[in-house]
Protein backbone atom coordinates (compact mmCIF):
# COMPACT_ATOMS: atom_id res chain seq x y z
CA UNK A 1 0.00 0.00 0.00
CA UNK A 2 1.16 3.33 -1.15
CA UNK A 3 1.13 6.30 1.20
CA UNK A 4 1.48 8.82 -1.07
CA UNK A 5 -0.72 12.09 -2.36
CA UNK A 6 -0.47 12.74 -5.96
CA UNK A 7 -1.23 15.32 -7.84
CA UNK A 8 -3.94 13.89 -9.69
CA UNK A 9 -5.62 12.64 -5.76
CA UNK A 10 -6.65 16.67 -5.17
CA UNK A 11 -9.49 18.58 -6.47
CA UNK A 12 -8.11 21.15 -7.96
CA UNK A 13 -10.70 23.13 -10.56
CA UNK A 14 -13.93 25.28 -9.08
CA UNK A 15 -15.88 23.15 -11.06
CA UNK A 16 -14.67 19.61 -9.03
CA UNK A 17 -15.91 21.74 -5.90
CA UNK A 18 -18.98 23.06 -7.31
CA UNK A 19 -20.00 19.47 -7.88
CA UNK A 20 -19.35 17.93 -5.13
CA UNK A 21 -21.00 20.91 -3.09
CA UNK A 22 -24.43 20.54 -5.35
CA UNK A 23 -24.36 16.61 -5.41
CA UNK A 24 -22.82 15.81 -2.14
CA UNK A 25 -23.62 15.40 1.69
CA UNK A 26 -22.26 16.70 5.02
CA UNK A 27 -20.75 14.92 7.58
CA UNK A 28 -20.05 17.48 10.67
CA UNK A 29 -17.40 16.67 13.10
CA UNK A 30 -15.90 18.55 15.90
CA UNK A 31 -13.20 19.96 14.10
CA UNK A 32 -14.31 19.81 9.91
CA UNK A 33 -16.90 19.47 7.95
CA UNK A 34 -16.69 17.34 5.37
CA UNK A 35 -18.60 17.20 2.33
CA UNK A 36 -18.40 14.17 -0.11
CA UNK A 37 -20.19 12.53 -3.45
CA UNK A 38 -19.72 9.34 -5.24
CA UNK A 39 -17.50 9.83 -8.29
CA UNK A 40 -15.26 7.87 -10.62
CA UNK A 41 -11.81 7.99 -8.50
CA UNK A 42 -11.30 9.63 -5.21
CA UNK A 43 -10.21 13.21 -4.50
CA UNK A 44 -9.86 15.53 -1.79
CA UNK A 45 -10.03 19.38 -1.59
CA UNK A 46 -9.39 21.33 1.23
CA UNK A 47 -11.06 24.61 2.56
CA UNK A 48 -9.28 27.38 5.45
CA UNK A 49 -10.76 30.34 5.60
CA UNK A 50 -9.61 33.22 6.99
CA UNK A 51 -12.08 32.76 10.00
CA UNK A 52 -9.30 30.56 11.42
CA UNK A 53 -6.80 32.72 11.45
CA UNK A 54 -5.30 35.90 9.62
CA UNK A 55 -2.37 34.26 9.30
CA UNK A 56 -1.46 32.68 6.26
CA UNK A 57 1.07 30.58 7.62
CA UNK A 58 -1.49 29.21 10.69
CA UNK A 59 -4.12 28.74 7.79
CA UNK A 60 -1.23 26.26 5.69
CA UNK A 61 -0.02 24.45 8.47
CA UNK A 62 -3.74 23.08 9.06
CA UNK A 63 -3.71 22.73 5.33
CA UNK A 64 -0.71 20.29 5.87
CA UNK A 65 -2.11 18.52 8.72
CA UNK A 66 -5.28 17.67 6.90
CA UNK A 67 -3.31 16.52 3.62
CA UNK A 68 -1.02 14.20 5.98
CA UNK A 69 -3.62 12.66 8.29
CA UNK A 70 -5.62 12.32 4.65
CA UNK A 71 -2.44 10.46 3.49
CA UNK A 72 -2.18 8.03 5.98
CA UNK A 73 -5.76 7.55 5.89
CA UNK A 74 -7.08 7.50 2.54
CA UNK A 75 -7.46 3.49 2.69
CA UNK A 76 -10.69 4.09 5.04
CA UNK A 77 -12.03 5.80 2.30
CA UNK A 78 -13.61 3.98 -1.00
CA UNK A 79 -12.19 4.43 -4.15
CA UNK A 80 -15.42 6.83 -5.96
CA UNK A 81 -15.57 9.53 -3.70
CA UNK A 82 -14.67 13.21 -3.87
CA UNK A 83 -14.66 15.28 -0.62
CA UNK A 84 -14.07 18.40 0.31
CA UNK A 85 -12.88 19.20 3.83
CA UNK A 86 -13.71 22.67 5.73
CA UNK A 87 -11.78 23.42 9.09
CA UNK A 88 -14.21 24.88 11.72
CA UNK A 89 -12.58 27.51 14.10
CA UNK A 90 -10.59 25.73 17.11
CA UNK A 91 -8.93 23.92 14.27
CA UNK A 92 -5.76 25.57 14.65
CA UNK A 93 -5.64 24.87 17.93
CA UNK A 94 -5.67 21.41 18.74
CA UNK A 95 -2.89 18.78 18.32
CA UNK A 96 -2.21 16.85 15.85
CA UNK A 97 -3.78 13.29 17.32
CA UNK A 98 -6.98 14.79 17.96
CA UNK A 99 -7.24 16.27 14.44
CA UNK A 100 -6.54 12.79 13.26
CA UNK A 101 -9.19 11.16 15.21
CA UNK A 102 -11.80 13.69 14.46
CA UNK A 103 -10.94 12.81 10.62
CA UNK A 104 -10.33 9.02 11.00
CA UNK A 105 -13.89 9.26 12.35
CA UNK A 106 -15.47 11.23 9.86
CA UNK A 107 -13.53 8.53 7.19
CA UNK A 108 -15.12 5.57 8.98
CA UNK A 109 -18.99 7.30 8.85
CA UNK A 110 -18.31 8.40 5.24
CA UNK A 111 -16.97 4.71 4.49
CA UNK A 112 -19.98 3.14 6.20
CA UNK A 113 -23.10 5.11 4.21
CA UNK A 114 -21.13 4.13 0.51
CA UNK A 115 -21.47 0.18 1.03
């Protein structure tokens, strides 16, 4: 198993987050939403807004956390799905072990309504 995130795993276009926003459904966790619809291969996109924090450089290093704990954990996930992850205020923070819990969690429910 490869734990890697290539280029071609990210949403990247407005349009791959316009559809997943009109065709998709919300999980809410503690720390992210995520929203997420069936596809043809899976992708992620992630959302910080400047509600977390002013800072650009607070706003990438959740960036990175999400993309890493989504590396690691991508396998929980089925193959046809596109999500889009939104950090909710407090985001910033919290360590990195509860971040990946709150995800791993959101994975598991997300993996659970697709079979």
């Amino acid at each position: 198993m490869k734990f890697t995130f290539k280029r071609y795993e990210r949403l990247r276009k407005k349009k791959e987050f316009d559809n997943v926003f009109v065709n998709g459904q919300w999980i809410k966790g503690n720390l992210i939403n995520v929203c997420y619809a069936l596809s043809t291969n899976r992708k992620v996109g992630f959302i910080v807004s400047k509600k977390i924090s002013k800072k650009a450089v607070i706003r990438n290093k959740v960036k990175r956390r999400l993309r890493e704990i989504f590396r690691l954990n991508k396998y929980i996930l089925p193959n046809k799905v596109h999500l889009v992850v939104i950090a909710k205020q407090g985001v910033e923070k919290v360590n990195f072990s509860e971040l990946e819990y709150d995800v791993k969690q959101i994975f598991q429910k997300i993996h659970n309504q697709t079979d």
